[in-house]
Each structure stands twice: as C-alpha cells, then as structure tokens.
Protein backbone atom coordinates (compact mmCIF):
# COMPACT_ATOMS: atom_id res chain seq x y z
CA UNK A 1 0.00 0.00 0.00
CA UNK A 2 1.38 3.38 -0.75
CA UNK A 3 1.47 6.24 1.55
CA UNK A 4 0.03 8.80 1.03
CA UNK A 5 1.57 12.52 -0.52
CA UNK A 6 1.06 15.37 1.31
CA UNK A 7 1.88 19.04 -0.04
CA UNK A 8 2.70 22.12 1.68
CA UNK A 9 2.01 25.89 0.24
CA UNK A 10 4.98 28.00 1.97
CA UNK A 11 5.72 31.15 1.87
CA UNK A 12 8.80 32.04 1.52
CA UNK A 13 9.37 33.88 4.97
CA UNK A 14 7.50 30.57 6.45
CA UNK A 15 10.24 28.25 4.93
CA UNK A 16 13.13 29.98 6.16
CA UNK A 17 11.69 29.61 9.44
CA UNK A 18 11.38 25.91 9.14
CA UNK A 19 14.98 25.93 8.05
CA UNK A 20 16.46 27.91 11.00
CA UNK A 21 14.04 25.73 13.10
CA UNK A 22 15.85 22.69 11.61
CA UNK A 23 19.18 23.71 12.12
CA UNK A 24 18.60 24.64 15.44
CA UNK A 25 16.96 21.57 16.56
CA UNK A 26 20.43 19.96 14.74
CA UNK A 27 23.03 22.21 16.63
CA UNK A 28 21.14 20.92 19.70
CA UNK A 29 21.04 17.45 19.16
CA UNK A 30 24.86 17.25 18.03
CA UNK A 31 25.42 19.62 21.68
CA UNK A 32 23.80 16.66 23.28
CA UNK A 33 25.27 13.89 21.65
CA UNK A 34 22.34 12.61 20.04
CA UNK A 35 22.00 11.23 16.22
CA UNK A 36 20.95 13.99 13.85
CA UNK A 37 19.50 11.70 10.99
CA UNK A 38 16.40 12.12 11.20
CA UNK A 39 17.01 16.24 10.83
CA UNK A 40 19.33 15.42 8.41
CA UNK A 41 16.91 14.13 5.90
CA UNK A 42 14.07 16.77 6.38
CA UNK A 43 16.67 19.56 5.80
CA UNK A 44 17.63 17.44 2.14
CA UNK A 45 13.78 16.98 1.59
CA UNK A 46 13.28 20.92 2.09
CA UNK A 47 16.22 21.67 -0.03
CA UNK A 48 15.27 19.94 -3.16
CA UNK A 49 11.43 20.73 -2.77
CA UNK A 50 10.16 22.52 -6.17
CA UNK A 51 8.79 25.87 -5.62
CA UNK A 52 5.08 26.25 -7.43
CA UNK A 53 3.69 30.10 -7.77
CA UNK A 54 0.21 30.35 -6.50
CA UNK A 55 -2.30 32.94 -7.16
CA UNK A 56 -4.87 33.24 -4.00
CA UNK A 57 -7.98 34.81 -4.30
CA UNK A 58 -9.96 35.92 -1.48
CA UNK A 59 -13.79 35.31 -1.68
CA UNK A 60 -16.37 36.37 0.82
C-alpha cells in the first residue's frame, strides 16, 4: 500500500523559518550527543522541494 503525498504551500518567509528551526533543533542534538538523521533528511527533503507560484484569491 502506498502512503500517502502530502503538499505544503509555503511562503517564503515561512520556509526559512522551518529551516532555521531545523538547524537549530540539529546544533542541539549534536550539543547533546544525540543522532541527527532524522534532521538530516528533512533539511535534504526541504532543499530539493520545487517551488510552485500560487495565485490566492480571497472570496467572501
């Protein structure tokens, strides 16, 4: 059975956040010791994710 796909529609302020976030959480794991591959592999997924340009519209 295949898992399922699951997009996410980032801005581009949102996904430097996520980055920093990931890096931090890295720089804290290595501080304690701890195995970082599990970081390691959402900060490759991030960094070969396509960007797509939206166009929102707002409706009432």
């Amino acid at each position: 059975m295949k898992s399922p796909k699951y997009h996410l529609y980032l801005t581009g302020n949102e996904y430097t956040q996520i980055i920093n976030a990931l890096v931090e959480l890295k720089n804290e794991l290595i501080s304690e010791g701890r195995y970082t591959d599990a970081v390691d592999e959402l900060l490759i997924k991030f960094s070969k994710a396509r960007t797509k340009n939206l166009k929102v519209v707002y409706t009432n």
